[in-house]
C-alpha atoms as a PDB file:
ATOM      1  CA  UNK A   1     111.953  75.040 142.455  1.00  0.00           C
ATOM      2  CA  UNK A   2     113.737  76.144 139.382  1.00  0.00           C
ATOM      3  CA  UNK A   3     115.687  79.789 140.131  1.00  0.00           C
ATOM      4  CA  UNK A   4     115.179  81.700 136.607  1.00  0.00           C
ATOM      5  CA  UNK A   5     118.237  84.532 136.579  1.00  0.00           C
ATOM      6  CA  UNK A   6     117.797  87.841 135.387  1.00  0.00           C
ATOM      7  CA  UNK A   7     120.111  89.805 133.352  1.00  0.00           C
ATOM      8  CA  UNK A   8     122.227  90.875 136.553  1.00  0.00           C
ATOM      9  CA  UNK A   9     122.483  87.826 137.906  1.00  0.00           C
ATOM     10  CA  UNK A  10     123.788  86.141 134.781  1.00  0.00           C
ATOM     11  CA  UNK A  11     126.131  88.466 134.248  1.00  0.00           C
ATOM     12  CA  UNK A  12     127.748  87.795 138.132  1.00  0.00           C
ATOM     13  CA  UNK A  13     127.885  84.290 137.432  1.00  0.00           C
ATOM     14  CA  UNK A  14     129.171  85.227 134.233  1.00  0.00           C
ATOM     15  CA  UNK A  15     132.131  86.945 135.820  1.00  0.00           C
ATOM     16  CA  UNK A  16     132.850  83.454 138.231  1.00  0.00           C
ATOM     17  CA  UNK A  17     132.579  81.567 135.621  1.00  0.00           C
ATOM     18  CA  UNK A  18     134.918  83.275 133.577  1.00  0.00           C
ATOM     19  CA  UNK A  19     137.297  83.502 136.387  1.00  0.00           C
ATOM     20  CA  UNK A  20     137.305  79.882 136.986  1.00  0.00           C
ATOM     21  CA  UNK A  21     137.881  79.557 132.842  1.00  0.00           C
ATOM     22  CA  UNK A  22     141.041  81.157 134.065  1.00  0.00           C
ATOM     23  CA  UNK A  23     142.052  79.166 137.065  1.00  0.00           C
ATOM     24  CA  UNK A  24     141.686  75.952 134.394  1.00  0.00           C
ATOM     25  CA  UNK A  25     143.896  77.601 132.239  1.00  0.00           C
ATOM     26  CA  UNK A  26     146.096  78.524 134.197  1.00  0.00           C
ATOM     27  CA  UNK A  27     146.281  74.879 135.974  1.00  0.00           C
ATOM     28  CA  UNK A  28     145.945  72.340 133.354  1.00  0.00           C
ATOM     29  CA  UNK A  29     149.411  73.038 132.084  1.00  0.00           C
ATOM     30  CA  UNK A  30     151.061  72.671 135.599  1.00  0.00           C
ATOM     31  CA  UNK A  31     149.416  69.129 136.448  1.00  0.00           C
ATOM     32  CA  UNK A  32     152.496  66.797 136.118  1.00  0.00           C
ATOM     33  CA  UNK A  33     154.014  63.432 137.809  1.00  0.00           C
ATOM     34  CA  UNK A  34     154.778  63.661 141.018  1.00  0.00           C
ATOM     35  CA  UNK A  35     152.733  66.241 142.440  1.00  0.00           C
ATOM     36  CA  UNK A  36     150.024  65.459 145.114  1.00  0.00           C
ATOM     37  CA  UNK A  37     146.765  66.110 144.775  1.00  0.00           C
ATOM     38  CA  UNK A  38     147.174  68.545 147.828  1.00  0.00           C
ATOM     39  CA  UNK A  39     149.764  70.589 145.913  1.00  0.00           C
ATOM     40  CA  UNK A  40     147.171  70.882 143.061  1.00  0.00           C
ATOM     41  CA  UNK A  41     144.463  71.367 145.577  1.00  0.00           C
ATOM     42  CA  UNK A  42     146.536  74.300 147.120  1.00  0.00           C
ATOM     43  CA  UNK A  43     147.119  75.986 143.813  1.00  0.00           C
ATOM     44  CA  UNK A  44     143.421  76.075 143.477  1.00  0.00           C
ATOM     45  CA  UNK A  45     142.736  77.682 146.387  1.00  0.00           C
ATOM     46  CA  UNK A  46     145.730  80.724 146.171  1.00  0.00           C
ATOM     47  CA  UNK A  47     144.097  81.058 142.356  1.00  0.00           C
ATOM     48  CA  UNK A  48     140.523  81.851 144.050  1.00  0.00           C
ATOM     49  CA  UNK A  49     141.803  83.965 146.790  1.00  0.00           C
ATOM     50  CA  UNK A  50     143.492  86.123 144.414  1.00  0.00           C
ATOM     51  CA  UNK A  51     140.782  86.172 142.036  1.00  0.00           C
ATOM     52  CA  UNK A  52     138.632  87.758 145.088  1.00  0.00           C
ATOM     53  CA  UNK A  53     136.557  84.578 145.365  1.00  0.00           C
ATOM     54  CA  UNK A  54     136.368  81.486 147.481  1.00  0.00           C
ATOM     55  CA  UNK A  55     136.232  77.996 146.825  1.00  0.00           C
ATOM     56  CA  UNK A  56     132.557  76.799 146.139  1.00  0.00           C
ATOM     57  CA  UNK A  57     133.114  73.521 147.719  1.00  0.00           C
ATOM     58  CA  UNK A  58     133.784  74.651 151.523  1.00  0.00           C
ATOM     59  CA  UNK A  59     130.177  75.671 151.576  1.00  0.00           C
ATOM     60  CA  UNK A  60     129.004  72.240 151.099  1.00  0.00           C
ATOM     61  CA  UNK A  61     131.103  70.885 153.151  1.00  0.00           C
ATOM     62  CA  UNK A  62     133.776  69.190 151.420  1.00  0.00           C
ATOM     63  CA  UNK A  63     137.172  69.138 152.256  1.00  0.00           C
ATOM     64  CA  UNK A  64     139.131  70.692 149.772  1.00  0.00           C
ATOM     65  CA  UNK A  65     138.700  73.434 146.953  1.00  0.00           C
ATOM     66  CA  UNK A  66     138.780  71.154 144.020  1.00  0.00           C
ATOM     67  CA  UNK A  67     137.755  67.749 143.769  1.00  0.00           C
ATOM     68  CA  UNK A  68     140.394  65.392 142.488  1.00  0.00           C
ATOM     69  CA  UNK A  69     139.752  61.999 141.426  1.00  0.00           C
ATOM     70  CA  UNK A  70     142.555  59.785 140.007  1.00  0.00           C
ATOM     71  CA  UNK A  71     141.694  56.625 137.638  1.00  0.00           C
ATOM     72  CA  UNK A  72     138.637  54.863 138.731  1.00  0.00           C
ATOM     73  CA  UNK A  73     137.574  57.960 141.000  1.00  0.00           C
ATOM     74  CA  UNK A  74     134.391  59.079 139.075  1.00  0.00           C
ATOM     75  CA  UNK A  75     133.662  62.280 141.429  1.00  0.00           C
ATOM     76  CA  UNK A  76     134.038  63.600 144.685  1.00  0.00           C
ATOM     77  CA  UNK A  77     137.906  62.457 145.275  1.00  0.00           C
ATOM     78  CA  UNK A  78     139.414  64.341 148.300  1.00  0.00           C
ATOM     79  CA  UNK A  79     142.754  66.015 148.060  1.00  0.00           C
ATOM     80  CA  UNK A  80     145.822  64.223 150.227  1.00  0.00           C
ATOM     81  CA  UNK A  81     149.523  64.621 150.307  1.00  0.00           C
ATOM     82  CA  UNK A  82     150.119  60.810 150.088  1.00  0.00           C
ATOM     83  CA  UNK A  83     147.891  60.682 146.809  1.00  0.00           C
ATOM     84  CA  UNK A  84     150.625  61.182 143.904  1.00  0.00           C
ATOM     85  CA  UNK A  85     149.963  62.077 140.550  1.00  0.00           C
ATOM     86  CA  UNK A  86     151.731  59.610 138.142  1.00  0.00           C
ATOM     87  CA  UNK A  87     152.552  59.040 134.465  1.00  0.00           C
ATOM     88  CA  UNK A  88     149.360  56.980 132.887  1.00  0.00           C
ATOM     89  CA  UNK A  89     146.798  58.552 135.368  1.00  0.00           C
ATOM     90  CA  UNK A  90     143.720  60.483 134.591  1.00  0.00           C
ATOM     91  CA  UNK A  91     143.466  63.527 136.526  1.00  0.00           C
ATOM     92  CA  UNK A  92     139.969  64.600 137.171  1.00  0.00           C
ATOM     93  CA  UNK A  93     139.669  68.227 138.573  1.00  0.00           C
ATOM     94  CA  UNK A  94     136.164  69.368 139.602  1.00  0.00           C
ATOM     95  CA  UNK A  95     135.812  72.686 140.679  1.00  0.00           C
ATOM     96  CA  UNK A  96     133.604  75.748 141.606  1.00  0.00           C
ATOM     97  CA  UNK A  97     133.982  79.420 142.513  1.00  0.00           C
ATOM     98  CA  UNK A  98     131.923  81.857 144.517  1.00  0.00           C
ATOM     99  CA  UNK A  99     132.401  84.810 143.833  1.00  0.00           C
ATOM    100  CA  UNK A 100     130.608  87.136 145.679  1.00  0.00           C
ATOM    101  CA  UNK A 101     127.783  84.761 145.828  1.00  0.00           C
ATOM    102  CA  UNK A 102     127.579  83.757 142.255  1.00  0.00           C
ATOM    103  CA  UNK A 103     128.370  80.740 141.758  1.00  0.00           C
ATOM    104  CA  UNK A 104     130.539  78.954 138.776  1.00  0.00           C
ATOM    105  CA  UNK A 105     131.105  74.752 138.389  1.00  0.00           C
ATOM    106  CA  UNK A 106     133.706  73.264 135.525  1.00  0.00           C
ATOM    107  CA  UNK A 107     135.174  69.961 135.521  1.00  0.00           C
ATOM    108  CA  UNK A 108     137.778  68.789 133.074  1.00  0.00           C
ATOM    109  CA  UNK A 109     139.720  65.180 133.018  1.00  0.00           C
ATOM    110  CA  UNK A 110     143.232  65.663 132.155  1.00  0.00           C
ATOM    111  CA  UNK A 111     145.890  62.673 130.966  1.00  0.00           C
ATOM    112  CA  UNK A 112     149.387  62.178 132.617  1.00  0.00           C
ATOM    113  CA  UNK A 113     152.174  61.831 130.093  1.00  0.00           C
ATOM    114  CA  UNK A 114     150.671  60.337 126.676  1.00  0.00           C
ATOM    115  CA  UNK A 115     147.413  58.965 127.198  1.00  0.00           C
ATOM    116  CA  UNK A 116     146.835  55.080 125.900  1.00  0.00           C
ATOM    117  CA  UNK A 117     144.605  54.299 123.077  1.00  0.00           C
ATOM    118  CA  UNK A 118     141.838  53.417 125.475  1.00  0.00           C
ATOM    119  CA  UNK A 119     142.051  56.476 127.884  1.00  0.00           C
ATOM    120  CA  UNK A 120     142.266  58.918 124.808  1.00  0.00           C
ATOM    121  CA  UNK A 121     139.370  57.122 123.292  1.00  0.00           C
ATOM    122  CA  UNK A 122     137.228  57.454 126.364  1.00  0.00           C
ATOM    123  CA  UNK A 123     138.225  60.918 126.863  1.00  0.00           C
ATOM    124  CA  UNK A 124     137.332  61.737 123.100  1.00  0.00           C
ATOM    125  CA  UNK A 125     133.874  60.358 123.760  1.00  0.00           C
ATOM    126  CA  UNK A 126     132.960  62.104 127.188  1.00  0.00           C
ATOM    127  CA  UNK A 127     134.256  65.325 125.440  1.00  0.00           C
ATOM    128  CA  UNK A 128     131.534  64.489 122.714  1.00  0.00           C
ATOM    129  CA  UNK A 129     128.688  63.995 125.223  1.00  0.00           C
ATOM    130  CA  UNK A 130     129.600  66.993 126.556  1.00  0.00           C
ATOM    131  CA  UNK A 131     129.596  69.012 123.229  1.00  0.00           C
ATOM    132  CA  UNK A 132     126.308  66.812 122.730  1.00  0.00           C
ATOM    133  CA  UNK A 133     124.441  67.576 125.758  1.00  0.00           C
ATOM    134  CA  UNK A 134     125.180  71.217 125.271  1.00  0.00           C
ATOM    135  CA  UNK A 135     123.590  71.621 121.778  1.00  0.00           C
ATOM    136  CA  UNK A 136     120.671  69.923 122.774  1.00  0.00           C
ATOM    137  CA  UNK A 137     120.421  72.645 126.059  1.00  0.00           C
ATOM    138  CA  UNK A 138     118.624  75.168 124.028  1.00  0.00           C
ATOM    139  CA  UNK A 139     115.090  77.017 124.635  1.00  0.00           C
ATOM    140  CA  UNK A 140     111.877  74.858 124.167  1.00  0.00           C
ATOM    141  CA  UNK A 141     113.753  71.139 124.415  1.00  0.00           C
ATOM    142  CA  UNK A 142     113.401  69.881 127.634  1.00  0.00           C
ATOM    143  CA  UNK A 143     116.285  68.435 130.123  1.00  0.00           C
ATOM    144  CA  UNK A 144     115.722  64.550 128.583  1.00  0.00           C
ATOM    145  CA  UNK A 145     116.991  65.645 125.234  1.00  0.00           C
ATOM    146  CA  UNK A 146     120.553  66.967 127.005  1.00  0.00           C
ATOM    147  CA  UNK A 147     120.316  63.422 128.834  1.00  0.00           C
ATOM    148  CA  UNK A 148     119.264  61.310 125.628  1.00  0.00           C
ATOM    149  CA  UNK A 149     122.315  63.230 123.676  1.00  0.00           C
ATOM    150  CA  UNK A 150     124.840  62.118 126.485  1.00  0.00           C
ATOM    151  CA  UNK A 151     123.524  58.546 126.924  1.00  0.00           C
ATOM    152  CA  UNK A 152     123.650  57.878 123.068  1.00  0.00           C
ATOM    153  CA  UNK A 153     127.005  58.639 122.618  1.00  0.00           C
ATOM    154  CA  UNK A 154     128.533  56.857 125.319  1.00  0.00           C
ATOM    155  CA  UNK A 155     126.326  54.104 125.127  1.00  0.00           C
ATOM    156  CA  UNK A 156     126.860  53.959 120.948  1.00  0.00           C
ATOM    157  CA  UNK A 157     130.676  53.625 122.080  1.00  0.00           C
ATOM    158  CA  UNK A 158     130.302  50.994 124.550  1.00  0.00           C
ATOM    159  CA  UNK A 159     130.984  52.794 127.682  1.00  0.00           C
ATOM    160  CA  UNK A 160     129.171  52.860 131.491  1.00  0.00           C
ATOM    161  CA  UNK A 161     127.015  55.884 131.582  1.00  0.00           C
ATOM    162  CA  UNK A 162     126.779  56.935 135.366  1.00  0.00           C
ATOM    163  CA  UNK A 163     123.253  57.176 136.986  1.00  0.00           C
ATOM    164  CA  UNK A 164     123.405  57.943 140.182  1.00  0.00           C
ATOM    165  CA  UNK A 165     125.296  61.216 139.917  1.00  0.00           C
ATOM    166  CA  UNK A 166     124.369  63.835 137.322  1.00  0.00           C
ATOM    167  CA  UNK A 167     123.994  67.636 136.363  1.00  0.00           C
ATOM    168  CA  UNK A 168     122.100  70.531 137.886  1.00  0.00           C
ATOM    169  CA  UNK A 169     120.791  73.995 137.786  1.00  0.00           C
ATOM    170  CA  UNK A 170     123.648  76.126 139.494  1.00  0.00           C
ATOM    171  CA  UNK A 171     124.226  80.297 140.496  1.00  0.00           C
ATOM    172  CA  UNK A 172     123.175  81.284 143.327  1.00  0.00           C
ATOM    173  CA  UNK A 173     124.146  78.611 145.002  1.00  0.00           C
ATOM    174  CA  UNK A 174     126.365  75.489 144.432  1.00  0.00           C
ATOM    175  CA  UNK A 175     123.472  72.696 143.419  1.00  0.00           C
ATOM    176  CA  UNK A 176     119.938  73.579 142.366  1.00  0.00           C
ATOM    177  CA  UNK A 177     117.090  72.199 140.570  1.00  0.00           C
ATOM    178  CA  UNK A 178     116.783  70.381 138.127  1.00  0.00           C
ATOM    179  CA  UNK A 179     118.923  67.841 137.658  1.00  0.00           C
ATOM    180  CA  UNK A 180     120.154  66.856 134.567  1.00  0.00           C
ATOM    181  CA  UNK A 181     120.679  62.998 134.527  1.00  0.00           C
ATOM    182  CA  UNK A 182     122.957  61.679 131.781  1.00  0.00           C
ATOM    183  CA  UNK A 183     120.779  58.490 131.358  1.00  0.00           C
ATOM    184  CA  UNK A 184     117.190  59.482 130.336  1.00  0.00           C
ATOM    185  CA  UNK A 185     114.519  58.406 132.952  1.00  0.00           C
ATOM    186  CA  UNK A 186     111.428  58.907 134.177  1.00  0.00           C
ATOM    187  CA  UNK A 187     110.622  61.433 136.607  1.00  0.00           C
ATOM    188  CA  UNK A 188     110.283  65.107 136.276  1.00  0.00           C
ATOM    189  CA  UNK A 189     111.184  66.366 133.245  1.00  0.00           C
ATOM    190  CA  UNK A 190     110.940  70.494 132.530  1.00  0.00           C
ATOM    191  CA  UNK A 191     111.432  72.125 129.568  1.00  0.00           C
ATOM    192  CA  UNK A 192     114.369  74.301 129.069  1.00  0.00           C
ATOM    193  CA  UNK A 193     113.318  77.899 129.528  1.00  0.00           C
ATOM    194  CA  UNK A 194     115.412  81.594 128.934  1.00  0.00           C
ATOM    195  CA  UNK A 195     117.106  82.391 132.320  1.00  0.00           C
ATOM    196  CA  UNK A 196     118.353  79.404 133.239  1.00  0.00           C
ATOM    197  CA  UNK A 197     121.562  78.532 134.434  1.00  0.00           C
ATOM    198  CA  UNK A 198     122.492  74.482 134.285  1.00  0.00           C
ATOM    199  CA  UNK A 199     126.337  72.622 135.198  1.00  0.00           C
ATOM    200  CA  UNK A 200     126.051  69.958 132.287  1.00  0.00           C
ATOM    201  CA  UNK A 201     128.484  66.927 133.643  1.00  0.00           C
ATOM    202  CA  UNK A 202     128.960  63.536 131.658  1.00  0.00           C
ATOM    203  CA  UNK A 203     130.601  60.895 133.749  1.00  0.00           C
ATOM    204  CA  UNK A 204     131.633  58.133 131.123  1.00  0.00           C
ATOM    205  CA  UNK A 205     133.070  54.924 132.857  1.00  0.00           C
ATOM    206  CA  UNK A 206     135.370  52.428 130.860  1.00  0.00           C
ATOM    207  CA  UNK A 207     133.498  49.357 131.541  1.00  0.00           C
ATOM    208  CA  UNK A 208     130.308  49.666 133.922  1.00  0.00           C
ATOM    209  CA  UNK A 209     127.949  52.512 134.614  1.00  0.00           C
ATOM    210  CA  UNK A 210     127.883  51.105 138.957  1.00  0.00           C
ATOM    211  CA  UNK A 211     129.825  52.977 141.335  1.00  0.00           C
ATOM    212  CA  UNK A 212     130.512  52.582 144.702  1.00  0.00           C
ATOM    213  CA  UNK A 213     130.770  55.284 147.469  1.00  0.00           C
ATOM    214  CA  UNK A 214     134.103  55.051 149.770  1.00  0.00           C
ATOM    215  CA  UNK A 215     134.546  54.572 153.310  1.00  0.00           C
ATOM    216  CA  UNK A 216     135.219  58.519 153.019  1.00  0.00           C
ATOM    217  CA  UNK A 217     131.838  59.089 152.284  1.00  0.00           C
ATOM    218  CA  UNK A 218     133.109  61.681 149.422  1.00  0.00           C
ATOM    219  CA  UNK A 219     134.494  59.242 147.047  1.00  0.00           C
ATOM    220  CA  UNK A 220     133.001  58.233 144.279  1.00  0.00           C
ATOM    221  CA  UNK A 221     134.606  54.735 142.224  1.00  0.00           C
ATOM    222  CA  UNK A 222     133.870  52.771 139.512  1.00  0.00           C
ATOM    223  CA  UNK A 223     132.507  49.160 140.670  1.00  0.00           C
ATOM    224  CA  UNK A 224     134.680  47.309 138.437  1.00  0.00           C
ATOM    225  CA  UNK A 225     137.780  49.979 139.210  1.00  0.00           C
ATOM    226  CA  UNK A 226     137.905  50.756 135.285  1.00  0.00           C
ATOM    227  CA  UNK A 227     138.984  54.342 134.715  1.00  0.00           C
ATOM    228  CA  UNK A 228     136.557  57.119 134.301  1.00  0.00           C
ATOM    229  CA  UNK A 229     136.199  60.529 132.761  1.00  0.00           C
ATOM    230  CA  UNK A 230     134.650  63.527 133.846  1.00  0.00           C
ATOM    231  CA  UNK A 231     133.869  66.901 131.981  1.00  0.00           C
ATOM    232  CA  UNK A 232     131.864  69.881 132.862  1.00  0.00           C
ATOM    233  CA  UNK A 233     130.465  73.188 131.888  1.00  0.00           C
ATOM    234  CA  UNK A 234     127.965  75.741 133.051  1.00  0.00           C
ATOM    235  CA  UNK A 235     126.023  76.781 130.543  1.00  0.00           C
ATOM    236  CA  UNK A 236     123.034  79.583 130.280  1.00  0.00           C
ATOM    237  CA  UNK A 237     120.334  79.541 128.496  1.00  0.00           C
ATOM    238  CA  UNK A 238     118.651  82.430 126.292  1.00  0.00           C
ATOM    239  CA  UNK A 239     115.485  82.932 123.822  1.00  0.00           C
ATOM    240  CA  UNK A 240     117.983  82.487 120.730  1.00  0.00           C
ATOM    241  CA  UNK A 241     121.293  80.990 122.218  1.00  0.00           C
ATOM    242  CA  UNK A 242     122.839  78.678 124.564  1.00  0.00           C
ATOM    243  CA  UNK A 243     126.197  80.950 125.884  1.00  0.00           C
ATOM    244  CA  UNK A 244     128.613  78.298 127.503  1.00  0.00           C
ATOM    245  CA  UNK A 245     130.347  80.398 130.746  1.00  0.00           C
ATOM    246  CA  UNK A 246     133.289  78.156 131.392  1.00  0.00           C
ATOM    247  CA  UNK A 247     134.923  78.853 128.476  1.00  0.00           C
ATOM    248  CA  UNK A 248     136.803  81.790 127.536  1.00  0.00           C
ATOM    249  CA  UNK A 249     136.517  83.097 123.895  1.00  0.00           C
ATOM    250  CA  UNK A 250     139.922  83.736 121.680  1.00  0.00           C
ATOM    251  CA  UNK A 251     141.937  87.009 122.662  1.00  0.00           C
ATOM    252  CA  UNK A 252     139.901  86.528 126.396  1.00  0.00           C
ATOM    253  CA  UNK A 253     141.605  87.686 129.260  1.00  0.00           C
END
């Protein structure tokens, strides 16, 4: 069942979202060579505390606050003191806040040192989809018209589009319905209605859409171990406007 949020509700996952804007801000600049992804992982979760929140993940289980998956890691990548950043990597970072039970979910892909041709490329284009998807999240189109936006893009550009992972509704709790594949499909397909409250995710892969799950049973890779990108915002939805949450506005604090 779809959860339609009222004006109070919006506005609390308003306020996580906007404090997990922060925590990206904040972060992004700090992600260099030779940190782990445990050191990152830490930074996340001191960020939350202080922001009066707690990391969305432990609630489903996961061990870490942020998800961070390195190169051919598409999702899900679990934070480790042996796993080293390095100069040439991509640096996924997937992560959600609650925040006194409002829930917020952001994901941004950030280069190491100066991105090739190929990883700036795919980057450009996953940042497009995501732009994309977003426009086309707007009252009276339905969730296929965010997934046909993605798919067209990436696919026009000659890059894996990722299928067995996608978006979802999200706010009052980490994953709701619907989900919002980034390959359109049959199956249920609802229009877009005031009131809700969707994480919008393309996963672009540099050469094919398979993955594989790890050993782990977290970690989400690339079949052909080609790089991937990942980018996210939650997004909600009004009669005349689609207000993107995880992003802060100029001059916001």
């Amino acid at each position: 069942m779809i959860r339609i949020k009222n004006e109070r509700q919006i506005d609390g996952i308003r306020k996580s979202c906007k404090a997990l804007a922060r925590l990206f801000r904040t972060l992004v600049p700090t992600v260099a060579e030779g940190m782990s992804t445990a050191d990152i992982d830490a930074f996340c979760v001191e960020f939350i505390k202080k922001a009066g929140g707690k990391p969305a993940w432990y609630g489903e289980k996961f061990p870490g606050a942020a998800c961070i998956s390195l190169n051919e890691e598409v999702i899900h990548g679990i934070p480790a003191r042996d796993r080293i950043v390095k100069s040439g990597d991509l640096v996924s970072l997937d992560i959600g806040i609650d925040l006194g039970g409002f829930f917020s979910d952001a994901a941004v892909t950030v280069p190491i040192g100066t991105p090739t041709k190929a990883d700036a490329a795919l980057m450009e284009t996953t940042r497009r989809c995501l732009e994309a998807g977003i426009a086309a999240c707007r009252a009276g189109n339905r969730i296929s018209d965010i997934s046909r936006a993605v798919f067209e893009i990436a696919n026009g550009a000659g890059y894996g589009v990722v299928y067995e992972y996608c978006g979802h509704g999200v706010g009052l709790s980490v994953h709701e319905d619907p989900q919002i594949p980034n390959v359109p499909e049959r199956g249920p397909n609802p229009r877009i209605v005031p009131g809700m409250v969707l994480a919008i995710e393309p996963m672009i892969n540099m050469g094919t859409a398979d993955v594989d799950l790890l050993d782990d049973g977290w970690t989400v890779v690339t079949s052909d171990r080609k790089k991937s990108c990942h980018m996210e915002h939650t997004v909600a939805v009004f009669t005349d406007h689609t207000e993107v949450l995880t992003m802060l506005n100029p001059g916001e604090e």
